[in-house]
N, C-alpha and C. Protein backbone atom coordinates (compact mmCIF):
# COMPACT_ATOMS: atom_id res chain seq x y z
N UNK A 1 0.84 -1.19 0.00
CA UNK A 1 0.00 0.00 0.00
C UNK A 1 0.88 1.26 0.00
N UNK A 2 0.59 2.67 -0.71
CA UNK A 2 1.19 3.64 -1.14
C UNK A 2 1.12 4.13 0.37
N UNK A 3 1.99 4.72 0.72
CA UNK A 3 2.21 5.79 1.52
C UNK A 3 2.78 7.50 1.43
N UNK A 4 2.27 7.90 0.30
CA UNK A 4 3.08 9.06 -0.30
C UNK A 4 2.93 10.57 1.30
N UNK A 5 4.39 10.98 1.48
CA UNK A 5 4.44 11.65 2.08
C UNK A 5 5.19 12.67 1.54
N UNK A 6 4.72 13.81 2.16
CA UNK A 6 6.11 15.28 2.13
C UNK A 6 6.37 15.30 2.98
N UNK A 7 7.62 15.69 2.99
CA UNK A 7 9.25 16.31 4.23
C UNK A 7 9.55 17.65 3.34
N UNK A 8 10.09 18.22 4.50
CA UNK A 8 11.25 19.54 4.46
C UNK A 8 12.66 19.14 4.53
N UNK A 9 13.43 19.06 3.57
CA UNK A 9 14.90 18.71 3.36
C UNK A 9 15.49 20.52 3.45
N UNK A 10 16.27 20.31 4.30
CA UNK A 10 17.34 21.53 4.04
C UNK A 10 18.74 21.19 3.69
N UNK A 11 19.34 21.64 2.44
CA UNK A 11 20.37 21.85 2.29
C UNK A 11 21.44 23.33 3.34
N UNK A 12 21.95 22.90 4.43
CA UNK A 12 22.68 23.32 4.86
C UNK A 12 23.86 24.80 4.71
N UNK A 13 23.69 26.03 5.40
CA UNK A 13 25.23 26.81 4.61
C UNK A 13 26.41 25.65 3.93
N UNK A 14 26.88 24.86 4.92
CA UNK A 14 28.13 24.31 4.64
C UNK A 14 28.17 24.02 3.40
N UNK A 15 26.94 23.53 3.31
CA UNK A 15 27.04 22.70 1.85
C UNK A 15 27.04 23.48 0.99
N UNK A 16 25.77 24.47 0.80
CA UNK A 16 26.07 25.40 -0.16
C UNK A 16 27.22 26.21 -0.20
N UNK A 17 27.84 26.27 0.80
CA UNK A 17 29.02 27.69 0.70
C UNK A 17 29.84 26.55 -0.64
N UNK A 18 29.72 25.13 -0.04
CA UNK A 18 30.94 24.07 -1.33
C UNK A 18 30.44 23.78 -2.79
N UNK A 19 28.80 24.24 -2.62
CA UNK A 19 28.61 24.19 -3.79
C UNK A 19 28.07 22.75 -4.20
N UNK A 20 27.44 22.08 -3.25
CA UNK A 20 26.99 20.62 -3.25
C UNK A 20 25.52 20.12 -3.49
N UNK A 21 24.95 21.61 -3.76
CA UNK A 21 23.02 21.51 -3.40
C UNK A 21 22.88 20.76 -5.01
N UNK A 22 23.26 20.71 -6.13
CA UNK A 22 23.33 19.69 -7.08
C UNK A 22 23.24 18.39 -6.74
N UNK A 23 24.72 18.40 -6.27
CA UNK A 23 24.40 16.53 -5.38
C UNK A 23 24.25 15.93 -4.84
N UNK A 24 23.39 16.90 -4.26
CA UNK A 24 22.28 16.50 -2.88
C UNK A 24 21.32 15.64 -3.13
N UNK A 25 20.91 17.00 -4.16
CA UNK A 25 19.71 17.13 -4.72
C UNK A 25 19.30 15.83 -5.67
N UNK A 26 20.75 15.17 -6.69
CA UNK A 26 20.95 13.93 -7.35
C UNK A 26 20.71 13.03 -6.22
N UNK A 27 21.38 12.78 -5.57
CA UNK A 27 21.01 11.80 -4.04
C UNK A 27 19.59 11.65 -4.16
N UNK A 28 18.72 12.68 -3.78
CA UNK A 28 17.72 12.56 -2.99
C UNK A 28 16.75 11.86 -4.58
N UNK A 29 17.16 12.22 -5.55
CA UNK A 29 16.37 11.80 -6.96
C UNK A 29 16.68 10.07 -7.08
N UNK A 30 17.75 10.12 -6.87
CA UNK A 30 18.65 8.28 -7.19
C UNK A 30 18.17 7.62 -6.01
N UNK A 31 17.35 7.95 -4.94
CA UNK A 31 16.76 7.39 -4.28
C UNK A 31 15.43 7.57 -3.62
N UNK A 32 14.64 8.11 -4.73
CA UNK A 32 13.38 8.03 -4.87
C UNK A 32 11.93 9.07 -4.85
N UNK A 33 13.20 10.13 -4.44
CA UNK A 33 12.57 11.62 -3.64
C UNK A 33 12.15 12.66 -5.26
N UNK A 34 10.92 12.94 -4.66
CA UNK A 34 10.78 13.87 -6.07
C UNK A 34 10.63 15.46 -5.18
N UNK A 35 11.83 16.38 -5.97
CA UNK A 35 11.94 17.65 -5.57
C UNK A 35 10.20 18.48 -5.73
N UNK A 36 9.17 18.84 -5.30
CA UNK A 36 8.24 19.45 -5.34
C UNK A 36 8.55 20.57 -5.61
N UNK A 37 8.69 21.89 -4.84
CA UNK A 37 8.88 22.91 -4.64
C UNK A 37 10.72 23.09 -3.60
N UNK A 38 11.56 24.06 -4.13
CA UNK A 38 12.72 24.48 -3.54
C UNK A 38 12.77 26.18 -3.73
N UNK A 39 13.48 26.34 -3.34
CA UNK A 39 14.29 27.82 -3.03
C UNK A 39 15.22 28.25 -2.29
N UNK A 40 16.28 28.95 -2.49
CA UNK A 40 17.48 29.22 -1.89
C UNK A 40 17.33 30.69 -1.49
N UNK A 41 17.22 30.37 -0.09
CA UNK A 41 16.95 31.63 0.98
C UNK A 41 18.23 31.94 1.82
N UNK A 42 18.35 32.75 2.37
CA UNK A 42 18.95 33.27 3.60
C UNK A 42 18.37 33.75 4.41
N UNK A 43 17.72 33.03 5.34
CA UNK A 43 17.06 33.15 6.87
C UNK A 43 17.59 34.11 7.65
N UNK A 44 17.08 35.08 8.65
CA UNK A 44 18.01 36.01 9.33
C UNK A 44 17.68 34.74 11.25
N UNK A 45 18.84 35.17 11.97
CA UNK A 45 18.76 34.53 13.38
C UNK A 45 17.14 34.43 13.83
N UNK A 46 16.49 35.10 13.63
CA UNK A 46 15.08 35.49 14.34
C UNK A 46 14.48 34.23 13.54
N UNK A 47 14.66 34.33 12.13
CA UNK A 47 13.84 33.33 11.65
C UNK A 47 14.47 31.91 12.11
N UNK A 48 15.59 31.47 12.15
CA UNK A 48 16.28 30.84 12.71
C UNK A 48 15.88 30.13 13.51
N UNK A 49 15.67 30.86 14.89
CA UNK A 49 15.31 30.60 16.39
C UNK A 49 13.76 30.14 16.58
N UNK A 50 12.89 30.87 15.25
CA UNK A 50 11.52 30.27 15.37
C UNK A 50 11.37 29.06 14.73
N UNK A 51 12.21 28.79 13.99
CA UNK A 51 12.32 27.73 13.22
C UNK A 51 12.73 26.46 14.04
N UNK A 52 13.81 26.92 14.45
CA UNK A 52 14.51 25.86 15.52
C UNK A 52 13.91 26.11 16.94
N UNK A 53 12.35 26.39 17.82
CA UNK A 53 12.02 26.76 18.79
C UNK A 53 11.89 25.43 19.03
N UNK A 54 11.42 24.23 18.97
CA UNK A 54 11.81 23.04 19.50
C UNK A 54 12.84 22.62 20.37
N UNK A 55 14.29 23.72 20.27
CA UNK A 55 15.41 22.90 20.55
C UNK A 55 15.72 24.87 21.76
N UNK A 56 14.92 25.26 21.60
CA UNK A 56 15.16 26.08 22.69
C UNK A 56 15.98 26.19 23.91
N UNK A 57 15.69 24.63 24.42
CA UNK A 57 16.06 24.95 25.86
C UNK A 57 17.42 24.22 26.24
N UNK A 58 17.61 23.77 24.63
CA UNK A 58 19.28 22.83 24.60
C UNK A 58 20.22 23.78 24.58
N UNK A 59 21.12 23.11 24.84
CA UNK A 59 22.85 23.80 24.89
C UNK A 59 23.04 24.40 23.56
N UNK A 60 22.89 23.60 23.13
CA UNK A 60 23.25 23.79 21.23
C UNK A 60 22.31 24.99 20.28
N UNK A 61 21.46 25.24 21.18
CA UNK A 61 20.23 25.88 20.49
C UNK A 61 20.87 27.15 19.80
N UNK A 62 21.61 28.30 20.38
CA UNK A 62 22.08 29.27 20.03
C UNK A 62 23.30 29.48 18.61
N UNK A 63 23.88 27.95 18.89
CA UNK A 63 24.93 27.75 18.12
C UNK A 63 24.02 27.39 16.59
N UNK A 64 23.47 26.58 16.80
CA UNK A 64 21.87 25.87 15.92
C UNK A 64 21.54 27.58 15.07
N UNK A 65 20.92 28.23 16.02
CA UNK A 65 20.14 29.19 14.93
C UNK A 65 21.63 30.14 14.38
N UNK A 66 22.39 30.27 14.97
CA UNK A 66 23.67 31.09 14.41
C UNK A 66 24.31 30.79 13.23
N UNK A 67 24.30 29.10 13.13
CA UNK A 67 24.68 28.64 11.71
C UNK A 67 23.80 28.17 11.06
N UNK A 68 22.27 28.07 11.21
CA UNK A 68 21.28 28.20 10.27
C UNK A 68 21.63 29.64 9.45
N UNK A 69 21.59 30.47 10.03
CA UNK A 69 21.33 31.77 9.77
C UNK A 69 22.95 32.14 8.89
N UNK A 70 23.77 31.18 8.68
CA UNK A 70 25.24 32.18 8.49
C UNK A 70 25.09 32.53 6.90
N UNK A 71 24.32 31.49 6.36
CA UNK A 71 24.62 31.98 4.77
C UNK A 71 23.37 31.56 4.14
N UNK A 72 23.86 31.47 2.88
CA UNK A 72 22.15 30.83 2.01
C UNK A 72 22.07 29.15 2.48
N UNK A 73 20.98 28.91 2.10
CA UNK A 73 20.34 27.84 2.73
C UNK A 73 19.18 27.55 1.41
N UNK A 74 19.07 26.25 1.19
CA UNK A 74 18.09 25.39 0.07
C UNK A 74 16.74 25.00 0.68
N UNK A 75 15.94 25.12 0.59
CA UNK A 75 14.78 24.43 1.59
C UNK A 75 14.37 23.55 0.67
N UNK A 76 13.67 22.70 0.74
CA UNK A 76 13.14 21.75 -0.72
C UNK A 76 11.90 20.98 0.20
N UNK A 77 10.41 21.06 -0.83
CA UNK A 77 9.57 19.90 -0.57
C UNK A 77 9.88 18.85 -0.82
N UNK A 78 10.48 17.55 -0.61
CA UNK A 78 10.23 16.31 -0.75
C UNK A 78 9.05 14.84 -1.15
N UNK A 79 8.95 14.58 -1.71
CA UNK A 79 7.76 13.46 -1.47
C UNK A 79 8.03 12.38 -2.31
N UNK A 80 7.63 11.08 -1.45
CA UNK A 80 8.17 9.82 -1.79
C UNK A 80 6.86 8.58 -1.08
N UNK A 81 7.08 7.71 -1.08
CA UNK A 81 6.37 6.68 0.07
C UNK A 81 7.30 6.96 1.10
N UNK A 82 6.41 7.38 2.46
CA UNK A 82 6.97 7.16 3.56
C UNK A 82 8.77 7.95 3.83
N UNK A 83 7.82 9.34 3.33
CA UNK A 83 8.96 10.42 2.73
C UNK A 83 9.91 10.49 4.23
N UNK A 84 9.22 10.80 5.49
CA UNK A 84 10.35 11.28 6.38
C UNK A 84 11.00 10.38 6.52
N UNK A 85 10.66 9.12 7.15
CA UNK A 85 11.79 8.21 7.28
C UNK A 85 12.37 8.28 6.43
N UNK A 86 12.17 7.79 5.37
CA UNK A 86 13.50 7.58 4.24
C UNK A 86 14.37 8.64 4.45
N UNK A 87 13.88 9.53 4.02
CA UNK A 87 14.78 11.23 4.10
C UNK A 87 16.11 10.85 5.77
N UNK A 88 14.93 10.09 6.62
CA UNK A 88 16.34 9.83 7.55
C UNK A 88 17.20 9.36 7.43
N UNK A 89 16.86 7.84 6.92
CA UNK A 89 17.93 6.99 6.90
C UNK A 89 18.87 7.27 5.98
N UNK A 90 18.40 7.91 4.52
CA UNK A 90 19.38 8.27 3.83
C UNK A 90 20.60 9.77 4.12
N UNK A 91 19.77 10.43 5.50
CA UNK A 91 20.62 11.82 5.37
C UNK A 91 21.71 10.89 6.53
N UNK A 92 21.91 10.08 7.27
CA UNK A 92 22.12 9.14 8.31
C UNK A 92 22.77 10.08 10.00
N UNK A 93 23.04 9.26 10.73
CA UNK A 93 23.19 10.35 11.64
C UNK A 93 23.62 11.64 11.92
N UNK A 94 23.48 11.77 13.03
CA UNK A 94 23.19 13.80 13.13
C UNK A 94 25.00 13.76 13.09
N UNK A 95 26.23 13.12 13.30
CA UNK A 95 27.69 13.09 13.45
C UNK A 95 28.16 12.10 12.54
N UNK A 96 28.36 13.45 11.46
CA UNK A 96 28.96 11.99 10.34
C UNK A 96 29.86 11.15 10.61
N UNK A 97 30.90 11.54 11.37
CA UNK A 97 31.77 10.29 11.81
C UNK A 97 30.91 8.77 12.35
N UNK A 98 29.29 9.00 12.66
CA UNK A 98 28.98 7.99 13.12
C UNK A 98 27.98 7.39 11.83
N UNK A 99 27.53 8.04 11.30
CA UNK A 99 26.60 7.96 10.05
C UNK A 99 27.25 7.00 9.04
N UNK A 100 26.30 5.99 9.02
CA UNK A 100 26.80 5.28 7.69
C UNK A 100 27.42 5.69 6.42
N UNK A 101 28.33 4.77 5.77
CA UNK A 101 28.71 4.94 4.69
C UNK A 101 27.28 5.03 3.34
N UNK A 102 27.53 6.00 2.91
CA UNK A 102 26.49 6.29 1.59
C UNK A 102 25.18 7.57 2.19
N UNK A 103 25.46 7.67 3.26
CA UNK A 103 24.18 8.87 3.96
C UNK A 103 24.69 10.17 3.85
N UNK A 104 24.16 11.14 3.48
CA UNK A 104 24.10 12.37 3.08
C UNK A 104 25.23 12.88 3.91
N UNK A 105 25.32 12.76 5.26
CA UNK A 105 26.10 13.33 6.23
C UNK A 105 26.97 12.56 6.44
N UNK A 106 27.76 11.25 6.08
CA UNK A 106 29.01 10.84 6.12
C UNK A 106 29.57 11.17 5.07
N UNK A 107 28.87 11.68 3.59
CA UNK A 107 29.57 12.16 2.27
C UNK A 107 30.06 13.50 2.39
N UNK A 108 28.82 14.10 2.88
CA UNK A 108 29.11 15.21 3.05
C UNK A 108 29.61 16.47 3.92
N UNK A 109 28.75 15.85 4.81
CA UNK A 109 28.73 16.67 6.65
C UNK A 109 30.96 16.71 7.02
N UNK A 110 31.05 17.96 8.04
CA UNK A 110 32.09 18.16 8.42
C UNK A 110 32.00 17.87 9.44
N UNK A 111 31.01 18.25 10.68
CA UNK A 111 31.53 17.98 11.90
C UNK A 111 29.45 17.66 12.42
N UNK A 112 29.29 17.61 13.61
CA UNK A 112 28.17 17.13 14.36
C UNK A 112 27.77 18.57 14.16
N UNK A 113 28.04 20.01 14.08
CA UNK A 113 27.47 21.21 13.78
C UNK A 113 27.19 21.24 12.27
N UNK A 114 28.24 21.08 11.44
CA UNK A 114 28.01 21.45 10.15
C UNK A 114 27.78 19.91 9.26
N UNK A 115 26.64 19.60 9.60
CA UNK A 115 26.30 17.94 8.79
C UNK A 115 25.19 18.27 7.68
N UNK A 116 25.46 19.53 7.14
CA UNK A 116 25.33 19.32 5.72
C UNK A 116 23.58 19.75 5.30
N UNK A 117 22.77 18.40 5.71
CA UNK A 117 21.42 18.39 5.65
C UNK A 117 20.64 18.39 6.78
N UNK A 118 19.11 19.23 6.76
CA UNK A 118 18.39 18.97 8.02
C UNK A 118 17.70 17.98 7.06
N UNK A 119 16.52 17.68 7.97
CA UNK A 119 15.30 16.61 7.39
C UNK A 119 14.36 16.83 8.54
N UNK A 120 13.14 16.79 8.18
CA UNK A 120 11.82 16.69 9.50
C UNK A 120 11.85 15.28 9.98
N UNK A 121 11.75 15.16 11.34
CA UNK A 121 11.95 13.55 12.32
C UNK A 121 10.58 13.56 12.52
N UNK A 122 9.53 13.85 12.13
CA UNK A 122 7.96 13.04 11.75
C UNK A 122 6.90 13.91 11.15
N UNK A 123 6.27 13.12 11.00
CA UNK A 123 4.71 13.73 9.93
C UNK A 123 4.64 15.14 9.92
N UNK A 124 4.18 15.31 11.64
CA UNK A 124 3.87 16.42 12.34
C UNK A 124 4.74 17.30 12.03
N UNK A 125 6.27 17.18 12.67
CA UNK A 125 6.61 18.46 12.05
C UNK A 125 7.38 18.40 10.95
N UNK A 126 6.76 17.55 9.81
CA UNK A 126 7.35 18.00 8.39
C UNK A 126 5.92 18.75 8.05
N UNK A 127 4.56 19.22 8.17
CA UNK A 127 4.20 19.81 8.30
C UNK A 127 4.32 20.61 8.74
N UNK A 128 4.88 21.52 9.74
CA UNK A 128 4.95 22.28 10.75
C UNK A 128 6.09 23.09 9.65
N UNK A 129 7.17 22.47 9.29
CA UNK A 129 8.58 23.13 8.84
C UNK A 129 7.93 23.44 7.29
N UNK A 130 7.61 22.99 6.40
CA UNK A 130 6.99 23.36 5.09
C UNK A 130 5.90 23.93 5.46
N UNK A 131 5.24 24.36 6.17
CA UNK A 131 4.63 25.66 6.15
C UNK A 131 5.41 26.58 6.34
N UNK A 132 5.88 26.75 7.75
CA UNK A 132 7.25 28.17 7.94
C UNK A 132 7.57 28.57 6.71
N UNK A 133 8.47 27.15 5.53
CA UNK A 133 9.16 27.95 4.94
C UNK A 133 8.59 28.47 3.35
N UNK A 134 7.05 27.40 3.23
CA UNK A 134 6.47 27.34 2.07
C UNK A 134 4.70 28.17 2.45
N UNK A 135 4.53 28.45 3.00
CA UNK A 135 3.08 29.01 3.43
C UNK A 135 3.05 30.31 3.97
N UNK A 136 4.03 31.15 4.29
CA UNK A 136 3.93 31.91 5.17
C UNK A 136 4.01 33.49 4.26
């Protein structure tokens, strides 16, 4: 049975500053993802921090919206069967050193800050994030 879902994929500053949102973007096609809607924004901190208000009350939170916010940034609709998961397993853990071989963030990602791609971790808020960046 079909399960067609949308996710919010972000292509990362890091990545774009290298110039990689092409073969990301090939990735996410060679494994099954059809690009809907994209655009290459630059978020200011404010948008940042509302974006990332989930992670508010973590350590990391400040560092989080500071390098959301440092440069341009890709947002992309996604949709596939059973779009978020996939989008996980293929972007693979949040520290590429730990992330499988072939996942977005062991190819690409530099460090546990700069890993390249976000992705929405369920239904709910891959709704929640494609509105912010597609509805508003």
């Amino acid at each position: 049975m079909s399960n067609i879902q949308q996710t919010l994929s972000i292509i990362k500053p890091d990545a774009v500053e290298r110039n990689l949102q092409d073969q990301i973007k090939k990735d996410f096609k060679n494994n099954g993802f059809e690009i809907i809607k994209e655009k290459k924004i630059h978020i200011s901190k404010e948008e940042a921090e509302r974006f990332y208000k989930v992670h508010e009350t973590k350590p990391f939170y400040n560092d989080l919206c500071a390098y959301l916010s440092s440069g341009p940034i890709v947002v992309m609709t996604l949709e596939r069967d059973n779009a978020v998961m996939e989008n996980r397993k293929l972007m693979g853990a949040t520290n590429p050193t730990e992330a499988e071989d072939g996942t977005l963030r062991k190819k690409y990602g530099i460090s546990i800050d700069k890993n390249s791609v976000h992705g929405s971790d369920s239904l709910e808020n891959a709704k929640i994030e494609l509105d912010f960046f597609f509805n508003n």
